[in-house]
C-alpha atoms as a PDB file:
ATOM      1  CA  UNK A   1     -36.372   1.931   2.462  1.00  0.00           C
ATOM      2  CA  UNK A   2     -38.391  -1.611   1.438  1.00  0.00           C
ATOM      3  CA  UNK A   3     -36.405  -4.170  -0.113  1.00  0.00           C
ATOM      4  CA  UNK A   4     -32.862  -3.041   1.418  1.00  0.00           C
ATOM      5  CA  UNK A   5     -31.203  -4.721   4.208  1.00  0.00           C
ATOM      6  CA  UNK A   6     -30.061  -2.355   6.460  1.00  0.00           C
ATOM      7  CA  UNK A   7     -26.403  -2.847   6.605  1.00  0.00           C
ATOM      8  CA  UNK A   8     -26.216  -2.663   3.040  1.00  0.00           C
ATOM      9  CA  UNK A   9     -28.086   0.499   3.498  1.00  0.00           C
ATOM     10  CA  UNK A  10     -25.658   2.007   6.490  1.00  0.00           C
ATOM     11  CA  UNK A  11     -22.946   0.675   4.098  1.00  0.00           C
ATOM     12  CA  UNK A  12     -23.261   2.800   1.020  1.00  0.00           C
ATOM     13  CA  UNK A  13     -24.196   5.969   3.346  1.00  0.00           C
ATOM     14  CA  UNK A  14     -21.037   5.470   5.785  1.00  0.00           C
ATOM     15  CA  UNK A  15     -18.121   7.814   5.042  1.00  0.00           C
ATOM     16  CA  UNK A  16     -14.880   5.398   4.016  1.00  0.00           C
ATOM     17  CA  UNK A  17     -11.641   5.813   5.685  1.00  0.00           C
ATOM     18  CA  UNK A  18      -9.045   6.719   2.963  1.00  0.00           C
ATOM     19  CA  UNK A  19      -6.666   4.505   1.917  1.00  0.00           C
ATOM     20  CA  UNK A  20      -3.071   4.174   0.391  1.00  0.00           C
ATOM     21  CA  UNK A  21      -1.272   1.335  -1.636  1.00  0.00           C
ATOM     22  CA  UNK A  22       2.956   1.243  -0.862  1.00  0.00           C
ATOM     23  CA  UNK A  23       5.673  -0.062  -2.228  1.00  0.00           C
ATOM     24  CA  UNK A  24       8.323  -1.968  -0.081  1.00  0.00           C
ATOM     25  CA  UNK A  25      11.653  -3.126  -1.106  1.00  0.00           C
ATOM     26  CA  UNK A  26      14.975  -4.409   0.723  1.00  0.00           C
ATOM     27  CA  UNK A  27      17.263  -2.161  -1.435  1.00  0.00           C
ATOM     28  CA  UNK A  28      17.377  -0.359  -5.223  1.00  0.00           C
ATOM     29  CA  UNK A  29      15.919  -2.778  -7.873  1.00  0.00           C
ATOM     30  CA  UNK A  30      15.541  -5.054  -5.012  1.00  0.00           C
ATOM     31  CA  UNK A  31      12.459  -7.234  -4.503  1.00  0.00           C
ATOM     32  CA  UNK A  32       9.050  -5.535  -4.453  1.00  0.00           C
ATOM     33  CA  UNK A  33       6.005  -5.873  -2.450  1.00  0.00           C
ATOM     34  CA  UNK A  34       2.824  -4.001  -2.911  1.00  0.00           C
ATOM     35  CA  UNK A  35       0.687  -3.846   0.228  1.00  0.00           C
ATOM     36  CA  UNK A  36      -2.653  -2.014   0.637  1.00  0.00           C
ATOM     37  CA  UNK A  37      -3.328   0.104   4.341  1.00  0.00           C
ATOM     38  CA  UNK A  38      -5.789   2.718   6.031  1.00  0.00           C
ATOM     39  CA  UNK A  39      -2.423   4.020   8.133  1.00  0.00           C
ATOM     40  CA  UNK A  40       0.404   4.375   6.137  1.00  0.00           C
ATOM     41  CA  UNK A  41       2.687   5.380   8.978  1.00  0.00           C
ATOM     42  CA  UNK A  42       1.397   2.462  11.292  1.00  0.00           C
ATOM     43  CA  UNK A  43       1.862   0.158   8.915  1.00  0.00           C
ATOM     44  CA  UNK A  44       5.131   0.734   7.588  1.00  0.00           C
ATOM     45  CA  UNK A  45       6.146   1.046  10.853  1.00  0.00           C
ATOM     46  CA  UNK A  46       5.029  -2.787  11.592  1.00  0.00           C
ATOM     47  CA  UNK A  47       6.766  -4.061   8.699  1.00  0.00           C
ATOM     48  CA  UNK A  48      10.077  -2.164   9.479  1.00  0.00           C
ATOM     49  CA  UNK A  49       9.429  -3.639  13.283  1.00  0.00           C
ATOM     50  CA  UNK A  50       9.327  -7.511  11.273  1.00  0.00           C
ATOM     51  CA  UNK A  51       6.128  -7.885  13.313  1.00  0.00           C
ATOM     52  CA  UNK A  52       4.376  -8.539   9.721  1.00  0.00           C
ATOM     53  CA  UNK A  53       4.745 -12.403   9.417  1.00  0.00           C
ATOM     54  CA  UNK A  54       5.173 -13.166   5.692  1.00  0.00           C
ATOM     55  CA  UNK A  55       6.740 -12.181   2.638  1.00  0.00           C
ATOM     56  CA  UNK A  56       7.838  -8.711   3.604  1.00  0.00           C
ATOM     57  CA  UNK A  57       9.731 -10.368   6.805  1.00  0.00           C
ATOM     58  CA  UNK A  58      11.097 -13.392   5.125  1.00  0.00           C
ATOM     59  CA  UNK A  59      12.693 -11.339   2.388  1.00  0.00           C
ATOM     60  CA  UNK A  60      13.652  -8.207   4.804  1.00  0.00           C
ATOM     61  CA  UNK A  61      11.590  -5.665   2.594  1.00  0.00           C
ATOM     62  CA  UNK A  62      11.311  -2.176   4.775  1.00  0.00           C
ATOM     63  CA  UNK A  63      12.423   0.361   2.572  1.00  0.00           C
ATOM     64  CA  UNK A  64       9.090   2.207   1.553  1.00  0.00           C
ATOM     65  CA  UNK A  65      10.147   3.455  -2.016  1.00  0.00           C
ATOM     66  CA  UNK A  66       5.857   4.533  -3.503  1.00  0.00           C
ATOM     67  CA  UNK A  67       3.003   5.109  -2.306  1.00  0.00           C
ATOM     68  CA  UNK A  68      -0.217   6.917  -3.460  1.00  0.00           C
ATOM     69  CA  UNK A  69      -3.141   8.208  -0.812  1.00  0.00           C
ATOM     70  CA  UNK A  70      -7.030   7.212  -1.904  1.00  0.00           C
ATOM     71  CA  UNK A  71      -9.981   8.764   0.102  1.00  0.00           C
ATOM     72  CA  UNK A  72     -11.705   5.372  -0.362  1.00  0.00           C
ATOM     73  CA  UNK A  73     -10.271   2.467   0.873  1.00  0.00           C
ATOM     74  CA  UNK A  74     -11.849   0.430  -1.927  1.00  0.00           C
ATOM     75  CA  UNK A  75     -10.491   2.277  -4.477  1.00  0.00           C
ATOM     76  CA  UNK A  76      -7.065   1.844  -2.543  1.00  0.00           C
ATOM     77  CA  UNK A  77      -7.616  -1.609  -2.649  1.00  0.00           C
ATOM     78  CA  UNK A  78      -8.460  -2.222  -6.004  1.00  0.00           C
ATOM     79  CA  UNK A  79      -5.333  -0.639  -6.807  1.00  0.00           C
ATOM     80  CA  UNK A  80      -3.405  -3.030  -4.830  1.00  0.00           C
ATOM     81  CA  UNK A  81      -5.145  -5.913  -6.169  1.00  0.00           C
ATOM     82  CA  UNK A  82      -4.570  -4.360 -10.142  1.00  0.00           C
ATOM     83  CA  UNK A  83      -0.562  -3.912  -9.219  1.00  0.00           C
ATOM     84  CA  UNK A  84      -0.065  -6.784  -7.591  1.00  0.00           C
ATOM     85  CA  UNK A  85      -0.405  -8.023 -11.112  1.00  0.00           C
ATOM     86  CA  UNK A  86       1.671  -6.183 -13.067  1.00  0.00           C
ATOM     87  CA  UNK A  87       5.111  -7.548 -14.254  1.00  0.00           C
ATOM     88  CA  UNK A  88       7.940  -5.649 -12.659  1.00  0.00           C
ATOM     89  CA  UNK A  89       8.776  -3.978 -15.836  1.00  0.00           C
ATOM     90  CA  UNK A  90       5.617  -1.765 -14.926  1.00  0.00           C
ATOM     91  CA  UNK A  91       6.693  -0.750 -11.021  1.00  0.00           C
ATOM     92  CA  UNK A  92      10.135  -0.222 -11.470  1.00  0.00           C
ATOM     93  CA  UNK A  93       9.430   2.999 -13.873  1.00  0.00           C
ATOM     94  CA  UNK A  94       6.596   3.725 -11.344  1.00  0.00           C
ATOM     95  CA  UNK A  95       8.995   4.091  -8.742  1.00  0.00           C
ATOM     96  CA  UNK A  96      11.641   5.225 -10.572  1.00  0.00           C
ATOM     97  CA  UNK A  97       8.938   8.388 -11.907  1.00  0.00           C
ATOM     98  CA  UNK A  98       8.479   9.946  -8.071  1.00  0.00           C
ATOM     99  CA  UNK A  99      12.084   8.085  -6.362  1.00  0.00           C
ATOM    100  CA  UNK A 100      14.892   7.668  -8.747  1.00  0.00           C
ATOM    101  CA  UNK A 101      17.112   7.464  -5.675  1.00  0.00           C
ATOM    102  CA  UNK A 102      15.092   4.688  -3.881  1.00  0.00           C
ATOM    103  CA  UNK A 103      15.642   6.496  -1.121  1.00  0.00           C
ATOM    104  CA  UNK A 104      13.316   5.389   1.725  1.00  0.00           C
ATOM    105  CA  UNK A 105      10.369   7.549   1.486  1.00  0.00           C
ATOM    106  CA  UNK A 106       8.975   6.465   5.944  1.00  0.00           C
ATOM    107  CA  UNK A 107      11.996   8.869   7.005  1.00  0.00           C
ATOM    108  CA  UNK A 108      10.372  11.728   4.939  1.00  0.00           C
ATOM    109  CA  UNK A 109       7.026  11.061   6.111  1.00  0.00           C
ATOM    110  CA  UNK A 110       7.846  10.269   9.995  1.00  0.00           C
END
């Protein structure tokens, strides 16, 4: 195709690995951090390891309380990127929707 470069081109026609945003917390109505991954398990398996330097270590945050599964990565991440915005107020009835319990949703999915 003229005019396209070709890794643009691969780019759009390459399947996307699927995605999921999570929600990590140290305990109920704790603090809250909202991470984006390709491998939910892996991932949540890293922070609960403290080999994550950051935030989620600092604080102790390894209870995995939300999540939702994209197909697109992308779409994952602009999810991420929208909650990472929103005011607690919005998350906790999120959360609260799918986990009233907090109860630490990696044991179910292990």
């Amino acid at each position: 195709m003229a005019g396209l470069v070709p890794a643009i081109h691969v780019y759009e026609n390459s399947r996307m690995a699927s995605g999921y945003i999570y929600i990590l917390t140290d305990r109920p109505n704790g603090t809250l951090y909202v991470g984006v991954t390709n491998d939910l398990l892996r991932r949540i398996g890293e922070h609960r390891a403290g080999v994550v330097k950051g935030f989620t270590k600092r604080y102790g945050l390894k209870r995995l309380v939300y999540f939702e599964q994209y197909d697109d990565i992308r779409t994952a991440t602009q999810r991420e990127h929208n909650m990472k915005h929103w005011s607690r107020t919005w998350k906790v009835p999120l959360i609260l929707t799918g986990n009233p319990e907090w109860r630490d949703l990696f044991d179910e999915l292990a």
